[in-house]
C-alpha atoms as a PDB file:
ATOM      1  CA  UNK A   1     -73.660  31.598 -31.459  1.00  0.00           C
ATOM      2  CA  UNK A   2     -72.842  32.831 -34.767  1.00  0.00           C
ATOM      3  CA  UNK A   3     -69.002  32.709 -36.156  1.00  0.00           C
ATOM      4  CA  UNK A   4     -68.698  36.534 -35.679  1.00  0.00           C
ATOM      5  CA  UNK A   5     -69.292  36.053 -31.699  1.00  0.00           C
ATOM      6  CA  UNK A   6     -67.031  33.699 -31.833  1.00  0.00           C
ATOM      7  CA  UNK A   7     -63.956  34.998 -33.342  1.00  0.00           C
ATOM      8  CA  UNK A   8     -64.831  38.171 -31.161  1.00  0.00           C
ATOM      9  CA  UNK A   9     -65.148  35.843 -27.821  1.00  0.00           C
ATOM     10  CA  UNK A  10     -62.172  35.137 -28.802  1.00  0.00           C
ATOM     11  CA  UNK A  11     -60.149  37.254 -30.601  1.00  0.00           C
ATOM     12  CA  UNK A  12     -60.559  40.800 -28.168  1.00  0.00           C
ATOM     13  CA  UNK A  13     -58.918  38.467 -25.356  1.00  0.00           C
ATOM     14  CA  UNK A  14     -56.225  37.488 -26.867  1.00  0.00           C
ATOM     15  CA  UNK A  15     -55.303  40.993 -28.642  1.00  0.00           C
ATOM     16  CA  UNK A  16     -55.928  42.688 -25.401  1.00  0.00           C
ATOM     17  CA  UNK A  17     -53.204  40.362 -23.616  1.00  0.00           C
ATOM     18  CA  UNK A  18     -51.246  40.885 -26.437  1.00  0.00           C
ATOM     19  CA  UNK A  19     -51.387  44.383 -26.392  1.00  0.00           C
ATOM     20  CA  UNK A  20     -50.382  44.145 -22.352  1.00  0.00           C
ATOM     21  CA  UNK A  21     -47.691  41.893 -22.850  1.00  0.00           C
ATOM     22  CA  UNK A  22     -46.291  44.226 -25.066  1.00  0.00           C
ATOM     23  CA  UNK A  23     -46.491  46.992 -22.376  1.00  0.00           C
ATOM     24  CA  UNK A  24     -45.123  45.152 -19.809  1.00  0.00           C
ATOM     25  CA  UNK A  25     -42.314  44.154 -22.030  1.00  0.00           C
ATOM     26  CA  UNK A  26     -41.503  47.843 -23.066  1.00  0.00           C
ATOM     27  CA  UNK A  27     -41.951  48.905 -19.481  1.00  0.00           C
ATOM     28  CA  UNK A  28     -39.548  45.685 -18.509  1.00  0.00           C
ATOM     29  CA  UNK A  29     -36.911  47.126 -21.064  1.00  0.00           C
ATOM     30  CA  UNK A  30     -37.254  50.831 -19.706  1.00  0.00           C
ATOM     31  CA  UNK A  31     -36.399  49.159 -16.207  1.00  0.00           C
ATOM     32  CA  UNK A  32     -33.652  47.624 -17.483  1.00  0.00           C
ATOM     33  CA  UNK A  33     -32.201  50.836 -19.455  1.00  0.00           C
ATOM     34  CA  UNK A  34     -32.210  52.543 -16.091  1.00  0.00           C
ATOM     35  CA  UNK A  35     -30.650  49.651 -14.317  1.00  0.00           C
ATOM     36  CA  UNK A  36     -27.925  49.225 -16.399  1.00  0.00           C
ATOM     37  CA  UNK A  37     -27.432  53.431 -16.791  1.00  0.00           C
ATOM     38  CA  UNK A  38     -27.036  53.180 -12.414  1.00  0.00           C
ATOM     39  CA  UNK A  39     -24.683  50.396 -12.447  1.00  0.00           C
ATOM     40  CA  UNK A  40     -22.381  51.935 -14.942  1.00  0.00           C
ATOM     41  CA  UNK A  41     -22.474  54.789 -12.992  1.00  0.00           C
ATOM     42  CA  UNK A  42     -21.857  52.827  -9.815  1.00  0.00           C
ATOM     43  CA  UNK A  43     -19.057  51.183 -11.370  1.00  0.00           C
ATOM     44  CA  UNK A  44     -17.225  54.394 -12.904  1.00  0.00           C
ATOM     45  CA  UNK A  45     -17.648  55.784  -9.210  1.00  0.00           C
ATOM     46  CA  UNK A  46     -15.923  52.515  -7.974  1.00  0.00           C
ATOM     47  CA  UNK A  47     -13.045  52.712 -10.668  1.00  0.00           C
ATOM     48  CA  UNK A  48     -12.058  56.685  -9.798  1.00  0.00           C
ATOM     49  CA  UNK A  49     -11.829  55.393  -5.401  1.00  0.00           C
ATOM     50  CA  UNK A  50     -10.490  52.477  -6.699  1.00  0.00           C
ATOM     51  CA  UNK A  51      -7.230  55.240  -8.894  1.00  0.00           C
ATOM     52  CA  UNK A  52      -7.298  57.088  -5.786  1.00  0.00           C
ATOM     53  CA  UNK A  53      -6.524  54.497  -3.443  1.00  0.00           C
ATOM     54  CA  UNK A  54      -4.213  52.898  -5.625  1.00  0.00           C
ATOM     55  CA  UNK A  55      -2.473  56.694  -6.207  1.00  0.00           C
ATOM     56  CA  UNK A  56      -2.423  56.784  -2.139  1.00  0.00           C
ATOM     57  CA  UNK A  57      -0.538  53.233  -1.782  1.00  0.00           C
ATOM     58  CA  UNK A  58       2.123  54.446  -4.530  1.00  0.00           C
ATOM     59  CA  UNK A  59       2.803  57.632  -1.898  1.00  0.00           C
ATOM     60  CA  UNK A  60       2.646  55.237   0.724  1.00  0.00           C
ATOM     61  CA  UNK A  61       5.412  52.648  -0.809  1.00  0.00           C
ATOM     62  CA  UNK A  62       7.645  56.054  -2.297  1.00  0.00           C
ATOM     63  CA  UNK A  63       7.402  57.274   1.149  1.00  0.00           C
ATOM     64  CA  UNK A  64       8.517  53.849   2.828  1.00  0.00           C
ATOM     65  CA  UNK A  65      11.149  53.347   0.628  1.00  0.00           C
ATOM     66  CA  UNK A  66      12.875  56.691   0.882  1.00  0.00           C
ATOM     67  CA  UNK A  67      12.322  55.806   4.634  1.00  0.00           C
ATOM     68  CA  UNK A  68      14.443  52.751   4.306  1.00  0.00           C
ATOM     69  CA  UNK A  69      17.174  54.306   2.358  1.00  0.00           C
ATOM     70  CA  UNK A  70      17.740  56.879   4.701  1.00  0.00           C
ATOM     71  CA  UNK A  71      18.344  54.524   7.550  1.00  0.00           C
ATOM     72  CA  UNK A  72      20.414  52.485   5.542  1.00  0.00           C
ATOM     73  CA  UNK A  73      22.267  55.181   4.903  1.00  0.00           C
ATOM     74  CA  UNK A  74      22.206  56.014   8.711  1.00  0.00           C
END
């Protein structure tokens, strides 16, 4: 086996892996992009029930406490 064999028994492996890992790891980062993109959106949907419901328990504790005045005034 001459040195040339060698370094190419060797050396197309290991750049081919190389060159895969690096896919994978872009493709990895991609998944992660969209992962984090659905979350935030998941979480901004979350925050705006979260206003509403909070706008709805304000009504609910103006309503009561007019309710109380009244029959204390009663």
């Amino acid at each position: 086996m001459t040195d040339t064999q060698l370094y190419l028994a060797i050396g197309v492996p290991v750049i081919a892996n190389a060159a895969m890992l690096t896919v994978m790891a872009t493709l990895l980062g991609a998944r992660i992009t969209s992962l984090e993109t659905s979350f935030n959106a998941r979480f901004a949907s979350l925050e705006a029930r979260f206003e509403i419901l909070t706008g709805k328990v304000a009504e609910l504790t103006d309503r009561v406490t007019r309710l109380e005045e009244r029959t204390a005034r009663q």
